[in-house]
N, C-alpha and C. Protein backbone atom coordinates (compact mmCIF):
# COMPACT_ATOMS: atom_id res chain seq x y z
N UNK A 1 0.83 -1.18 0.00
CA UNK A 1 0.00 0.00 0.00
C UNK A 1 0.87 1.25 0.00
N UNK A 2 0.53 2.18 -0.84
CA UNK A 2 1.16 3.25 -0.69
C UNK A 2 0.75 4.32 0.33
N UNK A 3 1.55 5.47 0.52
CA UNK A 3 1.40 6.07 1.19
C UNK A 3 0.16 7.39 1.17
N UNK A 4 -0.44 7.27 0.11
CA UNK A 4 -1.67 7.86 -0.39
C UNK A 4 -2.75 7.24 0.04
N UNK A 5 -2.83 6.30 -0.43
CA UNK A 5 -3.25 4.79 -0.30
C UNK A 5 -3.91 4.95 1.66
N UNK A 6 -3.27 4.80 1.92
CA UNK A 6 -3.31 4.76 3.27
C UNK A 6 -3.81 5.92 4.12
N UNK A 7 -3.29 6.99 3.45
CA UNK A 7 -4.15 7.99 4.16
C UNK A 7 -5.33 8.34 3.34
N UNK A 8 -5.57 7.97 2.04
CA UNK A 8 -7.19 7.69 1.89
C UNK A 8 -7.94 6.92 2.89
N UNK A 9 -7.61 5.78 3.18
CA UNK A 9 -7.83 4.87 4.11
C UNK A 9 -8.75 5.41 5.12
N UNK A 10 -7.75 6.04 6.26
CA UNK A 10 -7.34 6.79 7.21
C UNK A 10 -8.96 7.60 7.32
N UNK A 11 -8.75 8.65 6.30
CA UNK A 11 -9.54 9.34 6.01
C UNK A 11 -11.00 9.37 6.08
N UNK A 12 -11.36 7.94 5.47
CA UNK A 12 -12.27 7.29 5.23
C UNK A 12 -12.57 6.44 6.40
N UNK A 13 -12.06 6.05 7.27
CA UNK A 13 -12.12 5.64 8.28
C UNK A 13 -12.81 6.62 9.10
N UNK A 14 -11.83 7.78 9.47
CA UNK A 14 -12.53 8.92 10.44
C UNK A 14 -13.57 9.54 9.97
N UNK A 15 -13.72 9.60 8.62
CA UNK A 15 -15.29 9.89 7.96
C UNK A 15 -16.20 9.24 8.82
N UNK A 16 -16.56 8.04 8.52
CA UNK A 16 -17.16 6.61 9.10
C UNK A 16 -17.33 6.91 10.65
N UNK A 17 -16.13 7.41 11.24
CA UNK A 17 -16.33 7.70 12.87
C UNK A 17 -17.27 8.54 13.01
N UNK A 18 -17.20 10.06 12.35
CA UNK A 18 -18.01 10.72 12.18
C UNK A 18 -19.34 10.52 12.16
N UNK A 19 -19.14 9.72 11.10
CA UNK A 19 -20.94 9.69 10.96
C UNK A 19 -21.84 8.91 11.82
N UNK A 20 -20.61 7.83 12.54
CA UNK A 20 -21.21 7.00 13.95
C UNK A 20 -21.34 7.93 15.22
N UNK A 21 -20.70 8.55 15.01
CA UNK A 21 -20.84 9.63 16.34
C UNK A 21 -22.52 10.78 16.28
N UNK A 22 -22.29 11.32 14.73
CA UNK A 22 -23.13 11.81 14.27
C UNK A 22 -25.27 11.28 14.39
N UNK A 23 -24.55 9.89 14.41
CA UNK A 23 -25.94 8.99 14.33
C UNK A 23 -26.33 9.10 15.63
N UNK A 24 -25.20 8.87 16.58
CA UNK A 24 -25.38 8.19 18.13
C UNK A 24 -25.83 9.77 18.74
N UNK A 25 -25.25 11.06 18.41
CA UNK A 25 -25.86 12.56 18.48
C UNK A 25 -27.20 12.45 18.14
N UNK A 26 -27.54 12.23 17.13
CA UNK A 26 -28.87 12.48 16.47
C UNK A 26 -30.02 11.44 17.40
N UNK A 27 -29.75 10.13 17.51
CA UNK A 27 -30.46 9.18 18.59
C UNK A 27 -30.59 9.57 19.86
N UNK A 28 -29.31 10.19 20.46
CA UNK A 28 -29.59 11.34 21.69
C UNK A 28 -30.50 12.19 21.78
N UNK A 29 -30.53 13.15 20.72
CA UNK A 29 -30.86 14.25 20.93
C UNK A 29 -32.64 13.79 20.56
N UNK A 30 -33.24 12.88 19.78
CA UNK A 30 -34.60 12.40 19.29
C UNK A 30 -35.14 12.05 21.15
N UNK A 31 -34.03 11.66 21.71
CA UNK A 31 -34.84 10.84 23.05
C UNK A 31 -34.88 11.75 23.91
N UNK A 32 -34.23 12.92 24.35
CA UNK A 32 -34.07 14.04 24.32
C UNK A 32 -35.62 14.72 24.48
N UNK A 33 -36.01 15.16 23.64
CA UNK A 33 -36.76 15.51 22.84
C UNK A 33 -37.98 15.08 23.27
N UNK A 34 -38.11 13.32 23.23
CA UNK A 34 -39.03 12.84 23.95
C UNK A 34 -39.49 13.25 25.06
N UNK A 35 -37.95 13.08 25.83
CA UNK A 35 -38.29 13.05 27.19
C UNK A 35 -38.70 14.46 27.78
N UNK A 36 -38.48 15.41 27.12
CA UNK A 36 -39.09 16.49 27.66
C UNK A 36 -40.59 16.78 27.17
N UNK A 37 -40.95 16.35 26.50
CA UNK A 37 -42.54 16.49 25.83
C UNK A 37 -42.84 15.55 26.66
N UNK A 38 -42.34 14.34 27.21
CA UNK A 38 -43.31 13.51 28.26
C UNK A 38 -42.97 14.37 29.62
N UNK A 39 -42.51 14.98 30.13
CA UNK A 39 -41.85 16.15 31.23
C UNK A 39 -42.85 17.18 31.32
N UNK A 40 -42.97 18.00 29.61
CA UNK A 40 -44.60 18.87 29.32
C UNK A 40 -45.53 18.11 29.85
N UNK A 41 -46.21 17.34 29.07
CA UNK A 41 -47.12 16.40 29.80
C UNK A 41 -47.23 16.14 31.22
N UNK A 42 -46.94 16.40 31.65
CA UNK A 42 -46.43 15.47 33.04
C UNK A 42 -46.90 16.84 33.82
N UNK A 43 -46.19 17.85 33.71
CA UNK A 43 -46.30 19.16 34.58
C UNK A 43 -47.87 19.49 34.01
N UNK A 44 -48.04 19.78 32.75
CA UNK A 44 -49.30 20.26 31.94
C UNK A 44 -50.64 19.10 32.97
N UNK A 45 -50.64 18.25 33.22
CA UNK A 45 -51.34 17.50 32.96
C UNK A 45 -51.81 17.42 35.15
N UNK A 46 -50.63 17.09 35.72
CA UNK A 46 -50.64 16.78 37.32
C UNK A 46 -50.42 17.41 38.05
N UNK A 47 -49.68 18.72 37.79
CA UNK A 47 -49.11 19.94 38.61
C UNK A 47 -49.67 20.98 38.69
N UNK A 48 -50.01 21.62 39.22
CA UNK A 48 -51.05 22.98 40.00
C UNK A 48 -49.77 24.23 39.81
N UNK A 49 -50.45 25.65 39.01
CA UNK A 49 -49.50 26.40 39.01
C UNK A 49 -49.67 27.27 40.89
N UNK A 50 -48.96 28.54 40.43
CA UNK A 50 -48.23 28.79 42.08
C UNK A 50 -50.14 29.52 41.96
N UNK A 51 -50.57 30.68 40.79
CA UNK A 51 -51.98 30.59 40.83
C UNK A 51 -53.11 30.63 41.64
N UNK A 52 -52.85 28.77 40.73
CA UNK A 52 -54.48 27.82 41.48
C UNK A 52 -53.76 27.42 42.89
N UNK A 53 -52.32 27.77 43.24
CA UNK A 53 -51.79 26.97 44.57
C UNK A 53 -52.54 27.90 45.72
N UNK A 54 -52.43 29.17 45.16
CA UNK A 54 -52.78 30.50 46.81
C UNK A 54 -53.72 30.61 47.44
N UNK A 55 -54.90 30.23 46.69
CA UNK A 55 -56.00 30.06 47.14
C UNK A 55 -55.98 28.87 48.28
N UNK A 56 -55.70 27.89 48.16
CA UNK A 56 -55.40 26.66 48.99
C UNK A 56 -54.76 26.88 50.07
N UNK A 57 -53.64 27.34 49.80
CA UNK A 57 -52.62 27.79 50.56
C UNK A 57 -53.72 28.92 51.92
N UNK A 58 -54.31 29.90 50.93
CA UNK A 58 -54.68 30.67 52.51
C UNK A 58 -55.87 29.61 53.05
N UNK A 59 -56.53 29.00 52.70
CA UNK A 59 -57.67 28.53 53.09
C UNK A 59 -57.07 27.66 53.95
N UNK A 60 -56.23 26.76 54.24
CA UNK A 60 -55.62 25.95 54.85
C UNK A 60 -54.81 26.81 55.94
N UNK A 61 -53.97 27.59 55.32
CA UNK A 61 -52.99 28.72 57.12
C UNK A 61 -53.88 29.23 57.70
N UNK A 62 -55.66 29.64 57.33
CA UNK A 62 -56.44 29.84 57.98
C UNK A 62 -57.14 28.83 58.78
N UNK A 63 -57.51 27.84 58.00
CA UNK A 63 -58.09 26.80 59.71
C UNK A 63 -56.81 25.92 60.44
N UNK A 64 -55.63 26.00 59.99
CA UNK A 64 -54.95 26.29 61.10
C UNK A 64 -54.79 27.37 62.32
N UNK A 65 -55.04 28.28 61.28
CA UNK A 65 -55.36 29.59 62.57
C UNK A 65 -56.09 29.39 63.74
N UNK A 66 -57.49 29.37 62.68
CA UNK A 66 -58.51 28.65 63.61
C UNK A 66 -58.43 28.04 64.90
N UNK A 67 -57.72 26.63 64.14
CA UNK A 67 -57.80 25.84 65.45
C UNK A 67 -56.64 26.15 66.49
N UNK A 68 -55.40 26.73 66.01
CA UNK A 68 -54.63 26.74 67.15
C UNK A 68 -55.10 28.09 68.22
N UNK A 69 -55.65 28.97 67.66
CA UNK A 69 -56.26 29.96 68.53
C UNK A 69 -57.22 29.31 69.66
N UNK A 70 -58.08 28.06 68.65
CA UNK A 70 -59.15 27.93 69.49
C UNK A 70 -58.23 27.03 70.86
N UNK A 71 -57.67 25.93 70.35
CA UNK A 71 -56.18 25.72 71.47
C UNK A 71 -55.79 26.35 72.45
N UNK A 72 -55.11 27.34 71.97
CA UNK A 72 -54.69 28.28 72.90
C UNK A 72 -55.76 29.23 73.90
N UNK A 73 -57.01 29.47 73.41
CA UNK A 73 -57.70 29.88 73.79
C UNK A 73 -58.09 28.85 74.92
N UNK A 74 -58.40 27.43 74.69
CA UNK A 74 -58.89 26.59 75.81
C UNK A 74 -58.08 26.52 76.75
N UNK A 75 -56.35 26.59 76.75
CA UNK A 75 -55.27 26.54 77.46
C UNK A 75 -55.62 27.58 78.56
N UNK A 76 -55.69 28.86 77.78
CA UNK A 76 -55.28 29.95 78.92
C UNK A 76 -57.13 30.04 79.69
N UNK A 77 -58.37 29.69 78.99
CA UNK A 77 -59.32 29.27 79.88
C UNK A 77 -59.05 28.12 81.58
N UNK A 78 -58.54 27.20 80.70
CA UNK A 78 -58.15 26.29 81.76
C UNK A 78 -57.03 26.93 82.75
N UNK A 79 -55.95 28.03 82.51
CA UNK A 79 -55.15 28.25 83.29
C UNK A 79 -55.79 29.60 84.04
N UNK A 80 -56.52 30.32 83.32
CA UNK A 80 -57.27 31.48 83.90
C UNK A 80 -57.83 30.83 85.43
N UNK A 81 -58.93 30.04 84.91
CA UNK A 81 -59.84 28.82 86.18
C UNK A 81 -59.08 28.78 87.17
C-alpha cells in the first residue's frame, strides 16, 4: 500500500467515525426531545400552578389559625380557672 493509499484509508475511516458519532448525536438528541414532551405532559397534565396553589394555601394557614387559637384559647381558659 502506498502512502496515499493509506491515508485515503485513514480518512475514510474517520469519515465513518463521524458519521457513527453523528448517528449516536442524532439518537440522543430524538430521546431528548421525547423526554421532555413527556416532562410537558407530566407538569401540563398533574401539577397545579403557584396561581391555582394560593388560594389553597390561605384557606388551609387559615383553619390552622382557627384551630390553634381555638387551642390556645382553651389553654389559657383552663389556666385562667
Amino acid at each position: 500500500m502506498t502512502p496515499k493509499k493509506i491515508k485515503e484509508e485513514k480518512q475514510t475511516q474517520n469519515e465513518m467515525a463521524v458519521d457513527v458519532v453523528l448517528a449516536v448525536i442524532q439518537t440522543d438528541i430524538s430521546y431528548i426531545k421525547k423526554e421532555v414532551d413527556e416532562i410537558k405532559n407530566l407538569v401540563q397534565e398533574k401539577y397545579v400552578t403557584k396561581e391555582e396553589f394560593i388560594p389553597i394555601k390561605n384557606i388551609v394557614y387559615g383553619m390552622v389559625g382557627l384551630i390553634l387559637v381555638g387551642v390556645f384559647g382553651a389553654l389559657l381558659a383552663l389556666v385562667i380557672k
